[in-house]
Protein backbone atom coordinates (compact mmCIF):
# COMPACT_ATOMS: atom_id res chain seq x y z
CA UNK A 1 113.38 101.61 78.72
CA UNK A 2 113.87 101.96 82.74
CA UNK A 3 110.67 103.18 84.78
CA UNK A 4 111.03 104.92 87.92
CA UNK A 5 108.49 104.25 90.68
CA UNK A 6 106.50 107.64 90.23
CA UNK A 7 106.29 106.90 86.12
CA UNK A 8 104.19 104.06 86.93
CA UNK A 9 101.60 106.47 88.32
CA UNK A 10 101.86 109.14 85.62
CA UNK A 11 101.90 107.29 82.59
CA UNK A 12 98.60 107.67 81.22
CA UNK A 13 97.24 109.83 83.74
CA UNK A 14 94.20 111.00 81.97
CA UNK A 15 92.63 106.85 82.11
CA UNK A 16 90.80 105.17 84.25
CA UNK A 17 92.72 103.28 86.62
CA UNK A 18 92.01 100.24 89.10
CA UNK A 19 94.29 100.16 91.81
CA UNK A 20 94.32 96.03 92.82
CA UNK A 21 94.83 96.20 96.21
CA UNK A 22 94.83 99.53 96.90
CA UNK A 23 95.32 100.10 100.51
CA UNK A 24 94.61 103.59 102.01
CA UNK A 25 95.52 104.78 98.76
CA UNK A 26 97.99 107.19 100.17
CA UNK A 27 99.85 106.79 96.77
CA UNK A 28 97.27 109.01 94.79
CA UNK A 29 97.84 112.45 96.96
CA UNK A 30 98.97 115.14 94.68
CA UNK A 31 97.75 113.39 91.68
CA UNK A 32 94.76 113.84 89.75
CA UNK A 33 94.04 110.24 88.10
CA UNK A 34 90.48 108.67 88.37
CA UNK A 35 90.63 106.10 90.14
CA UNK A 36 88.70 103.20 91.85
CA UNK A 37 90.35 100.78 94.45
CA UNK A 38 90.14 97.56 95.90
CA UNK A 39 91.07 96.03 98.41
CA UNK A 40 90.25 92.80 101.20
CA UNK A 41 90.44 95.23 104.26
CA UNK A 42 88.09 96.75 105.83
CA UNK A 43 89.95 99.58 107.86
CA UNK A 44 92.53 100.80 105.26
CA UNK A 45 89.49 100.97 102.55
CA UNK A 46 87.77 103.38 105.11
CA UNK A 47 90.76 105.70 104.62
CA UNK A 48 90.90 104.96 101.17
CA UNK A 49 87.16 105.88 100.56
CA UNK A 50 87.85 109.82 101.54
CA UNK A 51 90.30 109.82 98.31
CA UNK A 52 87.96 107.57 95.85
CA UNK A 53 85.51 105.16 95.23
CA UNK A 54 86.34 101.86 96.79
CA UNK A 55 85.13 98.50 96.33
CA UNK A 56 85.46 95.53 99.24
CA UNK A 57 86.23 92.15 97.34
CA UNK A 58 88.62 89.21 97.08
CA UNK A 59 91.33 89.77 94.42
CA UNK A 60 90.49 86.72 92.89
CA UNK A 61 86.71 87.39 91.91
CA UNK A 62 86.33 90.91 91.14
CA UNK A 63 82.70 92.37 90.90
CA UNK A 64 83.37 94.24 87.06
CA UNK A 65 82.17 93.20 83.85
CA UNK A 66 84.87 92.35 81.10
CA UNK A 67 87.12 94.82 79.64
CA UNK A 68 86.06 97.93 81.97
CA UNK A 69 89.28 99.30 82.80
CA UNK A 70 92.19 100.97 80.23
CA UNK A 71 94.71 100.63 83.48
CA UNK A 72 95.20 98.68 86.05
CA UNK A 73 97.95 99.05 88.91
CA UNK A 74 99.28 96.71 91.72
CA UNK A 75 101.63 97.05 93.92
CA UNK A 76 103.18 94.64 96.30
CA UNK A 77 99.49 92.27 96.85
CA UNK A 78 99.76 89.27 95.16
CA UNK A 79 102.40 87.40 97.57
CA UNK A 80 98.99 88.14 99.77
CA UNK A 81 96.62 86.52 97.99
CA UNK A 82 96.70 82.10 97.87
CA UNK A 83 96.90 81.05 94.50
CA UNK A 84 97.51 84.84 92.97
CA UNK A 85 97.94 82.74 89.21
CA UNK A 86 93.54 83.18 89.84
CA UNK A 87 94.04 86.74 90.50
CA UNK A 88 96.08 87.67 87.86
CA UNK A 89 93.54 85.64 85.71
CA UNK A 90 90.54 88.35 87.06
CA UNK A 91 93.07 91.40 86.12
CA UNK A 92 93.40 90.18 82.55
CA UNK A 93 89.86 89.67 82.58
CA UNK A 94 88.45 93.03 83.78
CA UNK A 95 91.28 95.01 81.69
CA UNK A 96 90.70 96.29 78.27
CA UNK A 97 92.06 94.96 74.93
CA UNK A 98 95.30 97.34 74.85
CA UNK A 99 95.04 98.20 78.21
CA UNK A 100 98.43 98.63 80.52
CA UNK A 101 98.99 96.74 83.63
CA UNK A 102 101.64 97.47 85.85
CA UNK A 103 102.63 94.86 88.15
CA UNK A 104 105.52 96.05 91.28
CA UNK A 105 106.24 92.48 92.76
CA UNK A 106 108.55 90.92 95.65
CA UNK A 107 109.91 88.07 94.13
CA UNK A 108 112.38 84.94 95.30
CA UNK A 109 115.25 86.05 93.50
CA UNK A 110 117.85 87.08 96.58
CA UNK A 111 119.04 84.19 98.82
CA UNK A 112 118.88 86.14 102.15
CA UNK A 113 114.94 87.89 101.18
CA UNK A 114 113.84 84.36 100.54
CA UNK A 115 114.84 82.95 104.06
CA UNK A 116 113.38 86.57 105.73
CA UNK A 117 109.92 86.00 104.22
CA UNK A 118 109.67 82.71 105.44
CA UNK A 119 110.99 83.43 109.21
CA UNK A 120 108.91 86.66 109.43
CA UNK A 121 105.55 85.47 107.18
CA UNK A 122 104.26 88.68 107.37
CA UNK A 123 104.43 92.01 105.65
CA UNK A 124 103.15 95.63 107.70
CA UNK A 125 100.47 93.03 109.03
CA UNK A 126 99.09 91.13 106.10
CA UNK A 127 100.43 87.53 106.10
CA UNK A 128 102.42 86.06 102.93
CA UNK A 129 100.72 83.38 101.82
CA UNK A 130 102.71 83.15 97.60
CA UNK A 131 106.03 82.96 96.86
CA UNK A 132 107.28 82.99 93.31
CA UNK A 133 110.12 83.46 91.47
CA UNK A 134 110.39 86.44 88.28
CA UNK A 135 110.49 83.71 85.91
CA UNK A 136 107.65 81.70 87.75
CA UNK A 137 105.72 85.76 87.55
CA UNK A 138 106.58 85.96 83.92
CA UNK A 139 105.42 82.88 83.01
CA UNK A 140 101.99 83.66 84.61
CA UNK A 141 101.69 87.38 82.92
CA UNK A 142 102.48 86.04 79.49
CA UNK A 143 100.32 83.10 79.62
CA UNK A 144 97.61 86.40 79.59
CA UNK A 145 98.91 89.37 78.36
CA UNK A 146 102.25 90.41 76.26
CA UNK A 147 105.11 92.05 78.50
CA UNK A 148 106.35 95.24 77.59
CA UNK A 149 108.97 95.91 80.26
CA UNK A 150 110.20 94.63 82.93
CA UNK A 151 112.90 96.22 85.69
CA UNK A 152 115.11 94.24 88.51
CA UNK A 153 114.99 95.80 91.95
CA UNK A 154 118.28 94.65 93.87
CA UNK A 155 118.34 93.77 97.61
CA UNK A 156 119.97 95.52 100.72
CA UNK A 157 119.37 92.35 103.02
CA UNK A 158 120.76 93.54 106.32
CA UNK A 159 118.51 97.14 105.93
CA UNK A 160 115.68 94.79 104.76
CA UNK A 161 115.53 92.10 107.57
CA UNK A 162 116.18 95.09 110.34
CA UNK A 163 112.90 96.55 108.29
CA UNK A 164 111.04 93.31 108.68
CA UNK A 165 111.01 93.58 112.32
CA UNK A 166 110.92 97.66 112.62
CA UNK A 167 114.48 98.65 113.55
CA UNK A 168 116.65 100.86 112.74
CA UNK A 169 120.06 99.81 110.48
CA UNK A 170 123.47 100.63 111.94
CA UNK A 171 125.25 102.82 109.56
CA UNK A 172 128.07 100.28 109.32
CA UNK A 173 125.92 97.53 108.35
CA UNK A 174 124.15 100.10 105.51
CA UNK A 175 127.77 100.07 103.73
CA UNK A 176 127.72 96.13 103.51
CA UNK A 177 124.37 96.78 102.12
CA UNK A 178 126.03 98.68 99.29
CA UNK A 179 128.32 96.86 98.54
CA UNK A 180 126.47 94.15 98.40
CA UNK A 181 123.79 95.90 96.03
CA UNK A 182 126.41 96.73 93.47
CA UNK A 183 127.49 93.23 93.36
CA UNK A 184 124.41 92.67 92.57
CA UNK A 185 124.12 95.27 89.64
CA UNK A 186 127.30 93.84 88.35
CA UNK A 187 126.42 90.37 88.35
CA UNK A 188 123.04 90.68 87.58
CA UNK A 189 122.44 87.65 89.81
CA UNK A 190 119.84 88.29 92.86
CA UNK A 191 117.19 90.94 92.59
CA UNK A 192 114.19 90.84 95.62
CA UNK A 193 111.75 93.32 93.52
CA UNK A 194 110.34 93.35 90.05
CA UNK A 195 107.94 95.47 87.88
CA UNK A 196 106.25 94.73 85.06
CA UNK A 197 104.32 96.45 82.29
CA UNK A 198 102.24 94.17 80.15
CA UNK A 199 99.11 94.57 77.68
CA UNK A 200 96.45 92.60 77.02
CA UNK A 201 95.88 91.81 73.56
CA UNK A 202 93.45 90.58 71.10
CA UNK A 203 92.41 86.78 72.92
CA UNK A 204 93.76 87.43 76.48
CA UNK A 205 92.05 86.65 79.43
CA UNK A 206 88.67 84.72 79.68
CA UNK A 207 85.50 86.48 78.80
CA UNK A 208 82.46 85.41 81.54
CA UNK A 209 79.86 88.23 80.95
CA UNK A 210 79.34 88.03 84.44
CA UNK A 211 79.27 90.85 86.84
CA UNK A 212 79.93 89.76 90.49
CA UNK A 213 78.05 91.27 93.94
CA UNK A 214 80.05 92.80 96.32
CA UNK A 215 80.14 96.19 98.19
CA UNK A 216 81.10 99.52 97.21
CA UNK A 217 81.71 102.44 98.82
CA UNK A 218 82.40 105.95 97.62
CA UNK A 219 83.92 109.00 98.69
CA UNK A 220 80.26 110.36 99.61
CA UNK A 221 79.66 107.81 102.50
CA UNK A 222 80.55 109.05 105.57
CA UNK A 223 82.30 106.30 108.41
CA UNK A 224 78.98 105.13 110.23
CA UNK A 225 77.68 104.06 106.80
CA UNK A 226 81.01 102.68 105.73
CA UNK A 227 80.22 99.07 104.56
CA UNK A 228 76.91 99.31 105.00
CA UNK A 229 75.79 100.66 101.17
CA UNK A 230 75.38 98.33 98.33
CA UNK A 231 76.63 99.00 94.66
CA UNK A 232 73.00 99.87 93.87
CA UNK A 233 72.24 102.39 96.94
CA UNK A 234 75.98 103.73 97.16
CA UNK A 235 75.64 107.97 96.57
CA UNK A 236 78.54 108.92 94.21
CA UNK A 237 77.25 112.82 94.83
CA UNK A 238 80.83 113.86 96.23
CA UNK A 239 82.58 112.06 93.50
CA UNK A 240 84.17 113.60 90.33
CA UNK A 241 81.24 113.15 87.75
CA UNK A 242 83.27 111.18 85.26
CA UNK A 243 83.97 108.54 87.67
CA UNK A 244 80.62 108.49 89.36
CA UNK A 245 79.08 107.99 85.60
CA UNK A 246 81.74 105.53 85.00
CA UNK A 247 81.07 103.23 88.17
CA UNK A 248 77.21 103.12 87.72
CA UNK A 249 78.06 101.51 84.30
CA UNK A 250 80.04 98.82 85.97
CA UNK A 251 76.69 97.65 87.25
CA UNK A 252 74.51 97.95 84.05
């Protein structure tokens, strides 16, 4: 079965849904999901915060008990994150038994994105500090949690390196680009995107009991408070009620 982009964010709309690294969260206008984000940086989780409950944290020690979300998205974060195999270790942990995780990855898998990663290092400001293969991916996401499906993204390199340092591709260079992407179709060789849909099942992930302290802010704070509002002060009164309800359990 073949995904597009927006079915990741439908699929089970009516769930719970933790957006791992979430950004400003521009990718949940129009939709009505419940949702709760987090994210490393400060600034885009201030924009985030008008559209739902955020919470400030290292990927790699999230601040939920075990098992509290049915869903849980990512997109693009864990080339971010030093030693992501520990991160995807705290997703398995904080997702439900039969809960879906969808996983949208840059991977090493096309000669010409593996030598632009490294020149650049950087990605719309946020350094890259993984790289990984889509086997060395797969192996880490079934070690935890039983893949479901899984679809190749193929390159344009000369439209992706002009993107790496903000410019503009020449339309005659876009139609090497093309032909080079259905070579790539054909061949099935080089691919610089993955995503993944896995579920974790009955013994996956490690169960700590713990929950972890870090900062929360919802929708109700306004900027000057921003960051300033533990999980136990934070006012969820401008929240929808089932996730307000649902995020004071987190800390119960």
């Amino acid at each position: 079965m073949r995904l597009s982009s927006n079915t990741f964010l439908l699929v089970k709309a009516e769930r719970l849904i933790l957006d791992f690294g979430c950004g400003e969260g521009r990718r949940w206008d129009g939709t009505h999901h419940e949702v709760i984000g987090i994210d490393i940086n400060l600034g885009r989780l201030k924009i985030a915060k008008r559209r739902f409950p955020v919470v400030q944290c290292d990927g790699r020690l999230l601040p939920f008990r075990d098992s509290t979300f049915p869903s849980i998205v990512s997109f693009s974060v864990l080339e971010h994150i030093k030693n992501y195999q520990t991160a995807l270790s705290e997703m398995t942990r904080v997702l439900a038994i039969g809960g879906i995780c969808r996983v949208s990855q840059p991977v090493d898998d096309d000669p010409i994105f593996i030598i632009a990663r490294r020149v650049v290092k950087n990605w719309q400001g946020d350094a890259i500090l993984s790289h990984f293969s889509t086997s060395q991916l797969l192996g880490q996401i079934r070690a935890r949690m039983q893949v479901n499906n899984i679809i190749y993204t193929s390159n344009a390199p000369i439209s992706g390196v002009f993107s790496f340092f903000g410019r503009k591709t020449p339309r005659m260079l876009q139609k090497i680009d093309r032909v080079y992407d259905l070579a790539c179709k054909t061949t099935r060789m080089f691919h610089w995107q993955v995503d993944i849909v896995a579920v974790r099942t009955e013994g996956g992930g490690q169960s700590t009991g713990e929950v972890r302290s870090h900062t929360l802010w919802s929708a109700s704070l306004d900027d000057d408070g921003c960051g300033q509002s533990p999980l136990e002060r934070t006012s969820f009164s401008s929240c929808p009620l089932s996730i307000a309800s649902r995020v004071q359990k987190l800390r119960e």
